[in-house]
Protein backbone atom coordinates (compact mmCIF):
# COMPACT_ATOMS: atom_id res chain seq x y z
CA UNK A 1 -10.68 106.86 73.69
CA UNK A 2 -13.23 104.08 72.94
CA UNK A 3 -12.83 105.00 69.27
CA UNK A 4 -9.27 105.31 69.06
CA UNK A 5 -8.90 101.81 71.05
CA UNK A 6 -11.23 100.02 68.20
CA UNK A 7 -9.98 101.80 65.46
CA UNK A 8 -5.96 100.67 66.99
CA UNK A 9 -7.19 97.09 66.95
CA UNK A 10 -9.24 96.98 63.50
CA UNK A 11 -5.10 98.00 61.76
CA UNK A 12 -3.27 95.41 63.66
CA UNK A 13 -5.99 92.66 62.98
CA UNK A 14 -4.76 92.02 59.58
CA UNK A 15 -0.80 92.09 60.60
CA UNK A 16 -1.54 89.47 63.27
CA UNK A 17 -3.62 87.08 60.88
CA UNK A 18 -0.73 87.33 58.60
CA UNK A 19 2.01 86.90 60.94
CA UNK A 20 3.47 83.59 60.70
CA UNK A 21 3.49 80.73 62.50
CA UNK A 22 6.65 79.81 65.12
CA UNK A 23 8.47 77.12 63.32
CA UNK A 24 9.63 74.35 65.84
CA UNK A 25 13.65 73.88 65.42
CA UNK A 26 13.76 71.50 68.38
CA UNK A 27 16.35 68.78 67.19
CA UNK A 28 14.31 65.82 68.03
CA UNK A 29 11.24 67.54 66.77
CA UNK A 30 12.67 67.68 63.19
CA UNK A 31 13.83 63.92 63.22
CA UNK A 32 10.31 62.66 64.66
CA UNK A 33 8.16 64.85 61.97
CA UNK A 34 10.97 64.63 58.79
CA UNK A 35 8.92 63.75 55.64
CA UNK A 36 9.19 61.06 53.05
CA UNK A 37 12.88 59.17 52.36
CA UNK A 38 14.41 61.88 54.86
CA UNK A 39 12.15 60.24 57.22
CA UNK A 40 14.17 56.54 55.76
CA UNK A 41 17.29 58.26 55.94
CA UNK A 42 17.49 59.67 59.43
CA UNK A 43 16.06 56.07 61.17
CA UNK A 44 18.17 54.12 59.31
CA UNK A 45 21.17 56.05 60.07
CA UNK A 46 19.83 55.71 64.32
CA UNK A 47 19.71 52.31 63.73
CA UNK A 48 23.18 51.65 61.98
CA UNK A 49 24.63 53.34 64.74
CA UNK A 50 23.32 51.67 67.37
CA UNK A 51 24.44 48.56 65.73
CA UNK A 52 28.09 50.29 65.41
CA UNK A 53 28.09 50.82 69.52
CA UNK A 54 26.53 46.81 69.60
CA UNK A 55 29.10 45.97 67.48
CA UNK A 56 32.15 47.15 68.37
CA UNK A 57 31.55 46.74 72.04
CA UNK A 58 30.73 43.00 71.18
CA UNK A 59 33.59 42.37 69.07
CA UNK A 60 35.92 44.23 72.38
CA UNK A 61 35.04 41.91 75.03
CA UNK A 62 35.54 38.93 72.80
CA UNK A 63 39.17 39.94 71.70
CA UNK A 64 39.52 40.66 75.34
CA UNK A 65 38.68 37.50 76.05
CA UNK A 66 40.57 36.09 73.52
CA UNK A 67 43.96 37.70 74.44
CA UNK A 68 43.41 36.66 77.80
CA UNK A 69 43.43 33.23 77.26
CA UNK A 70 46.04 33.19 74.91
CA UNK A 71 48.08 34.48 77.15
CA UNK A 72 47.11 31.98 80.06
CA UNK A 73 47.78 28.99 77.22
CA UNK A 74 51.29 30.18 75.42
CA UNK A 75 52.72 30.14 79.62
CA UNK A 76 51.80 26.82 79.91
CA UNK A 77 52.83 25.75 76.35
CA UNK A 78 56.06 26.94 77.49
CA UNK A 79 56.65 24.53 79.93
CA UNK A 80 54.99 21.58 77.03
CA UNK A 81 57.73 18.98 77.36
CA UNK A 82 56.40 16.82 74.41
CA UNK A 83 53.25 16.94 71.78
CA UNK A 84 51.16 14.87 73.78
CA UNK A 85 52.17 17.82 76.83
CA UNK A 86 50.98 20.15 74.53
CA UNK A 87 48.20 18.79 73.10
CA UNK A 88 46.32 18.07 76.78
CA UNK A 89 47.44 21.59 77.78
CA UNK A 90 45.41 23.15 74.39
CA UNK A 91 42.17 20.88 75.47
CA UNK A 92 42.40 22.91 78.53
CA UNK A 93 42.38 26.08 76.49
CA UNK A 94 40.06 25.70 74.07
CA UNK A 95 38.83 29.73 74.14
CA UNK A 96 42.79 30.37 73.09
CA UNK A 97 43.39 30.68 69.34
CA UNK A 98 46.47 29.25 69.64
CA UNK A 99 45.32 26.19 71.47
CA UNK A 100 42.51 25.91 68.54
CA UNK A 101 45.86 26.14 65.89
CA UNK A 102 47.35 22.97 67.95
CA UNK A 103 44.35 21.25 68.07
CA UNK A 104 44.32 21.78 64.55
CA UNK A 105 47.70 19.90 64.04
CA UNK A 106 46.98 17.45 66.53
CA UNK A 107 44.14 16.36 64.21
CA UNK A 108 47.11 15.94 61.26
CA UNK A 109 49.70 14.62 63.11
CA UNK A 110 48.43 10.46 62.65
CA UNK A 111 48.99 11.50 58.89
CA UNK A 112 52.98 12.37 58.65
CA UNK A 113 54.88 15.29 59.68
CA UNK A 114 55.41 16.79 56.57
CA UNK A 115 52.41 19.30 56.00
CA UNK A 116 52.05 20.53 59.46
CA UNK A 117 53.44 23.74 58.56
CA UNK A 118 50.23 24.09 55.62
CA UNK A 119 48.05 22.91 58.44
CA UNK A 120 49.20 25.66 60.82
CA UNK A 121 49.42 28.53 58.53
CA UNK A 122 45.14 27.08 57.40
CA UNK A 123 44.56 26.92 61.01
CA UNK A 124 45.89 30.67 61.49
CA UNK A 125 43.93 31.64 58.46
CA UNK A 126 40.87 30.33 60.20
CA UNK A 127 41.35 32.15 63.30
CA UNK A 128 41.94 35.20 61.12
CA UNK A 129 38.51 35.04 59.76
CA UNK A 130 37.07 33.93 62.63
CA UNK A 131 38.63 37.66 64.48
CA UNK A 132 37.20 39.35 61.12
CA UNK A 133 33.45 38.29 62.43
CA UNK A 134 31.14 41.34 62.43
CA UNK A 135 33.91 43.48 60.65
CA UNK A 136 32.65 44.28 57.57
CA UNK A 137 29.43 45.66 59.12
CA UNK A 138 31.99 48.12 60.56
CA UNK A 139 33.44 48.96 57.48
CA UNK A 140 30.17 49.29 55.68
CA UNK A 141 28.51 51.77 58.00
CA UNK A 142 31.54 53.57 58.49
CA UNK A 143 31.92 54.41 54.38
CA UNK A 144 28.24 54.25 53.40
CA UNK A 145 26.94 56.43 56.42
CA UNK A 146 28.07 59.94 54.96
CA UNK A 147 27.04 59.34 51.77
CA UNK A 148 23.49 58.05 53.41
CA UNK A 149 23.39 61.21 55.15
CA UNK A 150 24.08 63.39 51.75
CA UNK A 151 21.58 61.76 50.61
CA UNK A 152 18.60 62.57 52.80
CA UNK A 153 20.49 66.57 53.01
CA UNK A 154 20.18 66.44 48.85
CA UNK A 155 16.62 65.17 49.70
CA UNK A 156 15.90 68.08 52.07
CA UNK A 157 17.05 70.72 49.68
CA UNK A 158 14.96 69.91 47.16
CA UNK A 159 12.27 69.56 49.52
CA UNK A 160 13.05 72.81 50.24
CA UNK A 161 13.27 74.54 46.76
CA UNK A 162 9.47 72.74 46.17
CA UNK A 163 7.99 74.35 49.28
CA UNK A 164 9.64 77.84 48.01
CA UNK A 165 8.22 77.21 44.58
CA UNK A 166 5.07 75.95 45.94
CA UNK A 167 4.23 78.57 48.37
CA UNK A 168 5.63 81.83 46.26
CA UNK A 169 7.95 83.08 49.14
CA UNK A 170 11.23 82.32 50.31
CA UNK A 171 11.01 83.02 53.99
CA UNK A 172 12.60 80.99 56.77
CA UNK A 173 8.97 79.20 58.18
CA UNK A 174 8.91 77.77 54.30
CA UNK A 175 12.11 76.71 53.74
CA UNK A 176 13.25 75.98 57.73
CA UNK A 177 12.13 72.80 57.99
CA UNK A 178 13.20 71.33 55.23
CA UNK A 179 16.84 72.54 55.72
CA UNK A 180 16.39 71.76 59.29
CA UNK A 181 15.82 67.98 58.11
CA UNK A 182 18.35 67.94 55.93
CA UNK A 183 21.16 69.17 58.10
CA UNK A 184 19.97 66.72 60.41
CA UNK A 185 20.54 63.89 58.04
CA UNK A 186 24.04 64.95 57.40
CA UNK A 187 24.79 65.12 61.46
CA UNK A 188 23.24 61.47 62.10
CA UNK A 189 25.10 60.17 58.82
CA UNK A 190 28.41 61.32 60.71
CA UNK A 191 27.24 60.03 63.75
CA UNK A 192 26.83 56.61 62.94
CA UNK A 193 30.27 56.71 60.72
CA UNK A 194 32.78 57.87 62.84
CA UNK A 195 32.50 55.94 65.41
CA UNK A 196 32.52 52.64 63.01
CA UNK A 197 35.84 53.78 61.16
CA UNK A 198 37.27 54.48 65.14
CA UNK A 199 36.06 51.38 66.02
CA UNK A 200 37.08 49.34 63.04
CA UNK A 201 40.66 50.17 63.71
CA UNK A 202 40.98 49.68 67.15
CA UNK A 203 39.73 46.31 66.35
CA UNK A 204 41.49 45.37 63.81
CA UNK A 205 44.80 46.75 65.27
CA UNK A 206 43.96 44.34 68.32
CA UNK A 207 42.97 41.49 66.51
CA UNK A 208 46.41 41.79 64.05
CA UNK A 209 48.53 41.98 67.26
CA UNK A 210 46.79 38.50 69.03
CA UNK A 211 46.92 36.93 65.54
CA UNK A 212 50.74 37.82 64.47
CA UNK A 213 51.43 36.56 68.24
CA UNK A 214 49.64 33.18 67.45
CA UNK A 215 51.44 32.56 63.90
CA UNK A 216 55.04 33.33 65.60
CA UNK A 217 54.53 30.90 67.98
CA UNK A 218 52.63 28.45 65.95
CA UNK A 219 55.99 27.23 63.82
CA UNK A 220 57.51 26.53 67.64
CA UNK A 221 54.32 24.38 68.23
CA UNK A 222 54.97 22.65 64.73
CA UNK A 223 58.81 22.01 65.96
CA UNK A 224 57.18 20.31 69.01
CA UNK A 225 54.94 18.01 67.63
CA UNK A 226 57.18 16.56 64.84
CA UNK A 227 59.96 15.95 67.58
CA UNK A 228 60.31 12.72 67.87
CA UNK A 229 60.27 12.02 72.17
CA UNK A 230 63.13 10.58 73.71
CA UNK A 231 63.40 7.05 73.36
CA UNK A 232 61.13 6.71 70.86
CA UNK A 233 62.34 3.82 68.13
CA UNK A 234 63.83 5.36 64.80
CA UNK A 235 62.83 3.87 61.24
CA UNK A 236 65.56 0.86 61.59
CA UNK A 237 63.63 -0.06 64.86
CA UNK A 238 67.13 0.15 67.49
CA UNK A 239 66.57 2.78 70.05
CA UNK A 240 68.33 5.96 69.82
C-alpha cells in the first residue's frame, strides 16, 4: 500500500507543478493592477467621471437657484410702475438674470433710448454664456469618453496577442487579463460618458427655458425704461 501510495503521488507531481495558476477576475483587481497606458486610460476615465457627477450637480443647484430668483424678481417687476421702480427692484435681485439684463440697461439709459434693445439682446447674450459655464466639459467627456475607452480595449488586445505570442499558448490565464483590462476600459469609458451626454441635456434644456423666459420679458423691461413718466416735460419744455 506504501508503494502504491508513493508511486500515486510521484504521477500527479508533475500535473500539479504544471497546473496553472488561478487568475484573479475581481473587477477592482483588474483596474488596480492594469499595465502601461491601460493603466492611463482606466484612471483618467474615474476621474472624468467624477468630474461629470461634480459637474452637473454643480451646474443643477445653480440653475436652481437661478430660476428661483427669477421668478421672485419678474413678480415684482410686474408691479414696476416706472424705470426707476424697476431699476431699485433689480438691485434687490441681483442673483436674477433678468434683474442683471436691467441693470444692464439701467447703465445705458443716461445715453438715449435708442439702443436699448442692442443693449438687452448683449445683456441676454451674456447671461447665455454665463448659463454655458462648465458646459463644454460636459460635452467633451461625454464624446471623447468612448473613444478613450476603445482606446485602452485596442490597448488590451494587443496586450493580449503579445502575451499569446510571447508565452507560446493561447490559454485563458495568458490572455485573461489582458482582455479583462481591456473590457474594463470600454465599461469605465461608458461610464463616465453617459452620464455627461444625460446631464448635458438636462442642463441645457433648463438653462434654454430660464433664458428664452428672460429675453421675452426683457423687450417689456426696454418698453419701461424708455417711457417717459407722467409729467415728465417733453422736448418743447410745456408739460404734457
Amino acid at each position: 500500500m506504501t508503494y502504491q501510495a508513493l508511486s500515486t503521488w510521484v504521477q500527479a507531481a508533475p500535473e500539479a507543478a504544471a497546473a496553472p495558476e488561478t487568475v484573479e477576475m475581481d473587477p477592482l483587481a483588474l483596474i488596480l493592477n492594469a499595465s502601461g497606458p491601460v493603466f492611463v486610460v482606466v484612471w483618467s476615465l474615474i476621474l472624468a467621471a467624477v468630474v461629470v457627477w461634480f459637474v452637473a450637480i454643480l451646474k443643477l443647484m445653480q440653475l436652481r437657484r437661478w430660476a428661483k430668483a427669477e421668478r421672485l424678481f419678474e413678480i415684482d417687476a410686474a408691479a414696476a410702475e416706472d424705470a426707476e421702480h424697476l431699476f431699485d427692484i433689480a438691485r434687490h435681485h441681483e442673483d436674477a438674470p433678468g434683474a442683471r439684463v436691467v441693470i444692464a440697461l439701467r447703465r445705458r439709459v443716461a445715453h438715449g433710448s435708442e439702443m436699448l434693445d442692442a443693449v438687452a439682446k448683449r445683456a441676454v447674450v451674456d447671461e447665455e454664456q454665463r448659463a454655458s459655464t462648465l458646459m463644454g466639459i460636459l460635452a467633451s467627456i461625454g464624446s471623447a469618453g468612448p473613444f478613450i475607452g476603445l482606446f485602452g480595449t485596442v490597448w488590451g488586445i494587443m496586450d493580449a496577442f503579445l502575451r499569446i505570442g510571447k508565452e507560446k499558448t493561447a490559454s485563458l490565464p495568458v490572455v485573461a487579463p489582458a482582455i479583462g483590462e481591456a473590457l474594463i476600459a470600454t465599461a469605465i469609458g461608458l461610464f463616465a460618458a453617459i452620464p455627461a451626454v444625460i446631464a448635458y441635456n438636462a442642463i441645457a434644456k433648463r438653462a434654454d427655458d430660464l433664458l428664452a423666459a428672460v429675453e421675452s420679458s426683457s423687450a417689456g423691461w426696454v418698453a419701461l425704461v424708455t417711457t417717459k413718466r407722467r409729467g415728465t416735460p417733453t422736448a418743447a419744455g410745456a408739460p404734457r
